[in-house]
Structure formats: C-alpha cells, structure tokens
Protein backbone atom coordinates (compact mmCIF):
# COMPACT_ATOMS: atom_id res chain seq x y z
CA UNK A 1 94.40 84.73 94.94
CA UNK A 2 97.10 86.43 92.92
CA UNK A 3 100.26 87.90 94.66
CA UNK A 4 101.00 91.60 93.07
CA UNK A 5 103.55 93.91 93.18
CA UNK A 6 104.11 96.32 95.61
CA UNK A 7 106.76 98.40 94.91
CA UNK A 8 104.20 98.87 91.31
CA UNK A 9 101.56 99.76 93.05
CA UNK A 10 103.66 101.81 95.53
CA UNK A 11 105.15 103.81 92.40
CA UNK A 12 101.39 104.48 90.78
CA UNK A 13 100.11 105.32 93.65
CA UNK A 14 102.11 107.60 95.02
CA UNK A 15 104.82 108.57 92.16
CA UNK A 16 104.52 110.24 89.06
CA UNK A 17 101.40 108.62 87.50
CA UNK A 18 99.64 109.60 90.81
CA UNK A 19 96.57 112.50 90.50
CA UNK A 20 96.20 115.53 92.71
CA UNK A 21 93.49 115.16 94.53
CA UNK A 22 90.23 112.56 95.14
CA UNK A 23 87.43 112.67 97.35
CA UNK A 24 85.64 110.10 98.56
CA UNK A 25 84.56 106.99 96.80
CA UNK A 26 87.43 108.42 93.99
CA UNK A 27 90.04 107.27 95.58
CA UNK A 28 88.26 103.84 96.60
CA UNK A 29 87.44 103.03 93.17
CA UNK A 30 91.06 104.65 91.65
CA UNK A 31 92.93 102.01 94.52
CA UNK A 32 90.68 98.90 93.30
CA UNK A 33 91.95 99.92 90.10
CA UNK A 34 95.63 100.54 90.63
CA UNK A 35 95.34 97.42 92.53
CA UNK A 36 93.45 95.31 90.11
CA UNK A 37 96.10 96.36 87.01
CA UNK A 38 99.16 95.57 89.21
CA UNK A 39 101.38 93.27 87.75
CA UNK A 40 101.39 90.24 89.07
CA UNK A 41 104.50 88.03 90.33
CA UNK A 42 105.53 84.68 90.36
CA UNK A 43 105.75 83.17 93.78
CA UNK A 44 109.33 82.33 95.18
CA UNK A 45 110.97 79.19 94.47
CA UNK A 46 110.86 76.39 96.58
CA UNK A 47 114.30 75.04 97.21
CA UNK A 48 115.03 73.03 99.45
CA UNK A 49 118.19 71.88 100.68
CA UNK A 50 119.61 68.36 100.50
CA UNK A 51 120.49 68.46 104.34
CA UNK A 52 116.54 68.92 104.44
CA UNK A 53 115.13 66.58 102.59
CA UNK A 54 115.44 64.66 98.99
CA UNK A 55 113.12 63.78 96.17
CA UNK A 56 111.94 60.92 95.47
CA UNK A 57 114.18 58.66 93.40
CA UNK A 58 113.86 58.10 89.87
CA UNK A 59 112.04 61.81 89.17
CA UNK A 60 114.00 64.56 87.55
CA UNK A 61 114.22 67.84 89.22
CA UNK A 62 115.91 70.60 88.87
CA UNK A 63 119.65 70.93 90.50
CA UNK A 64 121.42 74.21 92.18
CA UNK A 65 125.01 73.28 92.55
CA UNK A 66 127.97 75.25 92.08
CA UNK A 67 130.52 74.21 89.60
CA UNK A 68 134.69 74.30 90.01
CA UNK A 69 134.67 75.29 86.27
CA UNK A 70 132.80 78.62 86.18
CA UNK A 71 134.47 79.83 89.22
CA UNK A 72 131.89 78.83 91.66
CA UNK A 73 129.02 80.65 89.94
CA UNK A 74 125.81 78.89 90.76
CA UNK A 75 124.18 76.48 88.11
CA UNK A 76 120.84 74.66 87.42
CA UNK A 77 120.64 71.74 85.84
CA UNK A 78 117.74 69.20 85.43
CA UNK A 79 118.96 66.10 87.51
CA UNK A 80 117.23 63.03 89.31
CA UNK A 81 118.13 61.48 92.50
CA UNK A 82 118.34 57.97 91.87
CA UNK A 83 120.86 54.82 93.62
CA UNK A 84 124.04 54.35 92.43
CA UNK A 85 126.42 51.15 93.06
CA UNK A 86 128.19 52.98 96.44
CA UNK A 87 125.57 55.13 97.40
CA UNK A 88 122.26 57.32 96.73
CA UNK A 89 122.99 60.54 94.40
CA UNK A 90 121.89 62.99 91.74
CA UNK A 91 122.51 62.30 88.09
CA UNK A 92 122.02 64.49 85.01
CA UNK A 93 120.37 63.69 82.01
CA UNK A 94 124.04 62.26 80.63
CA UNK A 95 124.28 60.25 83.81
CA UNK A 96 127.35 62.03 85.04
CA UNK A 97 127.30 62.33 88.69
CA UNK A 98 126.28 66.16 89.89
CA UNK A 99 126.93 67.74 93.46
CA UNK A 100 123.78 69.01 94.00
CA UNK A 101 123.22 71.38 96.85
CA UNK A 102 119.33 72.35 96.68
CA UNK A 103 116.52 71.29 94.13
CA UNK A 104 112.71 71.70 93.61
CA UNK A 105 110.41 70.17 91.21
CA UNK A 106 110.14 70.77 87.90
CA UNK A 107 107.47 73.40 86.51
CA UNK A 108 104.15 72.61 84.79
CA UNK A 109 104.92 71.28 81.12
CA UNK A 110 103.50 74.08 78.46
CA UNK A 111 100.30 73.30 77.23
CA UNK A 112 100.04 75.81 74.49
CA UNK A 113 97.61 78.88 73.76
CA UNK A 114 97.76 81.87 75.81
C-alpha cells in the first residue's frame, strides 16, 4: 500500500489540469490514473517522547532537543541512550551529554541503485 497525496490529486482533479467533461467509464479510468501517478509521500515520523518511552541502550538514534545556543531552535542529532556513572542518558557520537526530548530510530542504511 502506498500513501499519496491528496491535495495532488485534489489539484489534477479538479484544478487547472482538469478536462471538461467525461462520461462514463472516462472518468473511472481518468481517476485510476490521476490516482495511480500521484506522488507519493513519506509516512510521518515516529517520535516518541522520552516521558513515553526510551530506546534500548547502547543503539544510536536520532535526538530532537532544543539547544540554548541557537535560540531554542529545534535540533537533531544522532545520539544513543546508554548508562552513565550517576544515571541513564543520551550521548552523541563525541560522548557529550545531550538533553534529548523525543527520538526515533534511525532510517534504513542506503543500499545503492535506484
């Protein structure tokens, strides 16, 4: 199953690139067209807050915390939950403690080709 867009198909179907008139089976076969040329969109991501739940340690994720230093603008970083000597935190890839609000997993590694 793919997820399309709808505003897209709402614009070719009904805005400019839309014809005058079909009859019938026409206008079947032109909206399993429109529909099967729709571009398609990624799905959401799936955050999910640290109040929720946490990773598992030891695997790096990626981080959404907000930062003192860019005036509270949200970041991502790629971060792993892991123990600590006081306590159970997130740690970039430098090993510098990070405030991390949210995370998910990390995408599918490329694989090449197209």
């Amino acid at each position: 199953m793919r997820a399309i867009d709808a505003d897209a198909l709402d614009t070719k179907a009904f805005g400019s690139e839309h014809p005058y008139f079909f009859d019938g089976d026409d206008v079947a076969r032109w909206y399993k067209e429109c529909i099967k040329t729709a571009p398609t969109i990624e799905p959401t991501a799936n955050w999910t807050p640290c109040s929720v739940g946490l990773p598992e340690k030891g695997i790096y994720v990626i981080g959404y915390l907000r930062t003192k230093e860019i005036k509270n603008d949200p970041m991502l970083i790629v971060c792993k939950y892991d123990e600590s000597e006081d306590d159970d935190c997130f740690f970039d890839r430098d090993g510098w403690r990070e405030d991390v609000l949210a995370w998910q997993p990390l995408p599918e590694p490329y694989r090449g080709g197209e």
